[in-house]
Protein backbone atom coordinates (compact mmCIF):
# COMPACT_ATOMS: atom_id res chain seq x y z
CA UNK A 1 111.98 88.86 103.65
CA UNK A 2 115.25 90.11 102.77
CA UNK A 3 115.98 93.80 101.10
CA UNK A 4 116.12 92.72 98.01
CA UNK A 5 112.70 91.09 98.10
CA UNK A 6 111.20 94.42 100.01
CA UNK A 7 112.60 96.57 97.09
CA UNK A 8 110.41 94.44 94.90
CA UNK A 9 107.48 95.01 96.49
CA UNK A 10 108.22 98.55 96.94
CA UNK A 11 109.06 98.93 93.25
CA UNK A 12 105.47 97.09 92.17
CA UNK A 13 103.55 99.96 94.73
CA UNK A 14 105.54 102.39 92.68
CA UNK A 15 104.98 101.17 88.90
CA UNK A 16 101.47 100.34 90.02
CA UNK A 17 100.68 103.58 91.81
CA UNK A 18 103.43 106.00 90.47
CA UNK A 19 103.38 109.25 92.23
CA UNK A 20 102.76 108.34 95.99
CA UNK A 21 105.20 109.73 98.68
CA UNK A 22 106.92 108.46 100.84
CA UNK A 23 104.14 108.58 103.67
CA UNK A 24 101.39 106.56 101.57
CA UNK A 25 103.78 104.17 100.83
CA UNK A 26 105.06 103.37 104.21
CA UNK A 27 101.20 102.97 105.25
CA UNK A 28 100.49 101.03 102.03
CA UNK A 29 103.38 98.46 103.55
CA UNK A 30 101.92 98.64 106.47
CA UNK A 31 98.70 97.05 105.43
CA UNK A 32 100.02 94.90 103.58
CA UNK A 33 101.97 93.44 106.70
CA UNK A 34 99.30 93.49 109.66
CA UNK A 35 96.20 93.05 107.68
CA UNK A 36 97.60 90.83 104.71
CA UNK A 37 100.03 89.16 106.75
CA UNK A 38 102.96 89.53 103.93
CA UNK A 39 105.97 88.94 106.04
CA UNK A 40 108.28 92.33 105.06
CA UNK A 41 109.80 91.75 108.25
CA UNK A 42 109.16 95.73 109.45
CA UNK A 43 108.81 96.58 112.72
CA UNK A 44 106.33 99.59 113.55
CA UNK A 45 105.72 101.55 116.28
CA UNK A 46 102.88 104.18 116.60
CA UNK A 47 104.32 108.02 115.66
CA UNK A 48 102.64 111.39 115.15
CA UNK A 49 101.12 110.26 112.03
CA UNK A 50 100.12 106.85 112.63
CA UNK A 51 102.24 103.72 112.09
CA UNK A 52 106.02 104.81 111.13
CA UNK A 53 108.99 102.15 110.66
CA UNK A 54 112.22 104.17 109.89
CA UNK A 55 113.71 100.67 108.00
CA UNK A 56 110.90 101.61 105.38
CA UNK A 57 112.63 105.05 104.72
CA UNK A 58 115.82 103.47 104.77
CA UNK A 59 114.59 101.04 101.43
CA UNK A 60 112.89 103.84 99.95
CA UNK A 61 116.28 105.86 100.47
CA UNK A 62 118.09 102.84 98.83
CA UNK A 63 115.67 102.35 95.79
CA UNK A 64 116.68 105.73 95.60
CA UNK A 65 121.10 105.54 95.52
CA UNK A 66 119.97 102.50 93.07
CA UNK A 67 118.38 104.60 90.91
CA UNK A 68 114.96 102.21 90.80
CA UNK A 69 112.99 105.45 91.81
CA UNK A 70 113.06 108.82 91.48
CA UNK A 71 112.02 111.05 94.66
CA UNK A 72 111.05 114.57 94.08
CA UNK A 73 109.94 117.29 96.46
CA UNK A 74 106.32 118.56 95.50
CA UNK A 75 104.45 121.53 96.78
CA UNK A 76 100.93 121.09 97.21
CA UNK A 77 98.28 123.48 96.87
CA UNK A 78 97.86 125.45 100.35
CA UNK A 79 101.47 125.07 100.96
CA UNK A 80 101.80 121.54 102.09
CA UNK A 81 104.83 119.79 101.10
CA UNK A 82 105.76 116.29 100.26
CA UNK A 83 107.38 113.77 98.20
CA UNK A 84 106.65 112.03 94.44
CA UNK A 85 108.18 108.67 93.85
CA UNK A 86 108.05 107.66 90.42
CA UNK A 87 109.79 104.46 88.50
CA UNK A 88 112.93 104.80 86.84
CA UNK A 89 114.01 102.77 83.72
CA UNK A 90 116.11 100.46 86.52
CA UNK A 91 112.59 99.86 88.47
CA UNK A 92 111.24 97.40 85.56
CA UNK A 93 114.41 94.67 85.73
CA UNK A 94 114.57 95.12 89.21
CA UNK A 95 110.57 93.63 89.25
CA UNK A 96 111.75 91.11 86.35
CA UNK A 97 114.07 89.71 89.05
CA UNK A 98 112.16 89.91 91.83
CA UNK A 99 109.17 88.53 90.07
CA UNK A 100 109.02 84.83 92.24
CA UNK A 101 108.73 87.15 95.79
CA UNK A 102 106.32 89.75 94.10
CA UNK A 103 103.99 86.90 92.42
CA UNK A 104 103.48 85.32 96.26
CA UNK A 105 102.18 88.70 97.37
CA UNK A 106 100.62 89.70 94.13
CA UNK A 107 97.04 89.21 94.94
CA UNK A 108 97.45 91.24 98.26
CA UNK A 109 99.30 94.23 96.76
CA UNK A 110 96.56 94.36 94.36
CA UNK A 111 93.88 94.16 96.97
CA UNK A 112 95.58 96.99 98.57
CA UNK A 113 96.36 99.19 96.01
CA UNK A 114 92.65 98.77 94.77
CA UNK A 115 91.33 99.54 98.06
CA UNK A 116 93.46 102.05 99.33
CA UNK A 117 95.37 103.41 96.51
CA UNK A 118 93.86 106.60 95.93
CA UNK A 119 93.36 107.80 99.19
CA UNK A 120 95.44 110.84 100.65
CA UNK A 121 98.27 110.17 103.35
CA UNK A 122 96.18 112.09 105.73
CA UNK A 123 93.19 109.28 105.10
CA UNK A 124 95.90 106.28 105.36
CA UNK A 125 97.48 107.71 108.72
CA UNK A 126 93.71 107.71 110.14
CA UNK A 127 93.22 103.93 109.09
CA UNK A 128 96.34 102.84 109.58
CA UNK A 129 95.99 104.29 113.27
CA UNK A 130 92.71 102.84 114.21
CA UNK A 131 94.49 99.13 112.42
CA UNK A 132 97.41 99.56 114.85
CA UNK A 133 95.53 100.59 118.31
CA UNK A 134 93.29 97.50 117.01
CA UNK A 135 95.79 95.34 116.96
CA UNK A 136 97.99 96.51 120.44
CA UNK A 137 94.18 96.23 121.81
CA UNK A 138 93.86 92.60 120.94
CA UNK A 139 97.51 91.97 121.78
CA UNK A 140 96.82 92.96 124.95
CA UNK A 141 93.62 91.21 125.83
CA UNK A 142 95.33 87.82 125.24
CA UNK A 143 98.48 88.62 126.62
CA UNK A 144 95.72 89.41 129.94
CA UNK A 145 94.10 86.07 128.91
CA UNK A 146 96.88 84.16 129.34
CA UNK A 147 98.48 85.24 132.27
């Protein structure tokens, strides 16, 4: 999938599920790759807080110069910070045009967001985890299979 096509999918988590940060959407794309098997074409290896693919931050960063999202700084109650990404008036005929690549994956993004939309970062790090040390676990036993 090219960046073009990611930024669609990217924009439809974010006019779907407006408010997220940067964090739960990263996790949200992760899903979406390993369990749903949409090919975003990330690459991501386990960090600190679970899964973490620095090309995600990169599209997020360029939705951003493009002015398809706005990313604010927030301040949580107990002093936690983080990040808000909302849609910008650009974000809607960015989806228009990237409606044939969002339409394939439509059914999955939905499934996710559903399922997983309103959990906290903190909760999508933990499941996210446990999804990646599943998979490397699996990996592993039939790369041992095999040789």
């Amino acid at each position: 999938m090219d960046l073009r096509n990611r930024l669609g999918i990217i924009s439809k988590i974010v006019d779907e599920k407006p408010g997220l940060g940067k964090t739960a959407i990263m996790k949200h794309l992760f899903i979406l790759q390993k369990v749903y098997k949409v090919p975003l074409g990330y690459d991501f290896e386990i960090y600190t807080y679970g899964p973490y693919s620095s090309e995600v931050m990169e599209d997020i960063d360029y939705a951003k110069q493009l002015d398809i999202v706005l990313v604010e700084r927030e301040i949580y109650p107990g002093g936690f910070s983080g990040y808000s990404i909302s849609p910008t008036e650009k974000l809607k005929s960015l989806l228009e045009n990237e409606e044939a690549t969002i339409a394939k994956s439509n059914e999955s993004i939905n499934n996710v967001l559903e399922t997983f939309g309103d959990r906290t970062a903190r909760d999508l790090e933990l499941l996210t985890t446990i999804i990646y040390l599943y998979s490397a676990l699996v990996k592993a036993r039939t790369l041992e299979h095999f040789s």
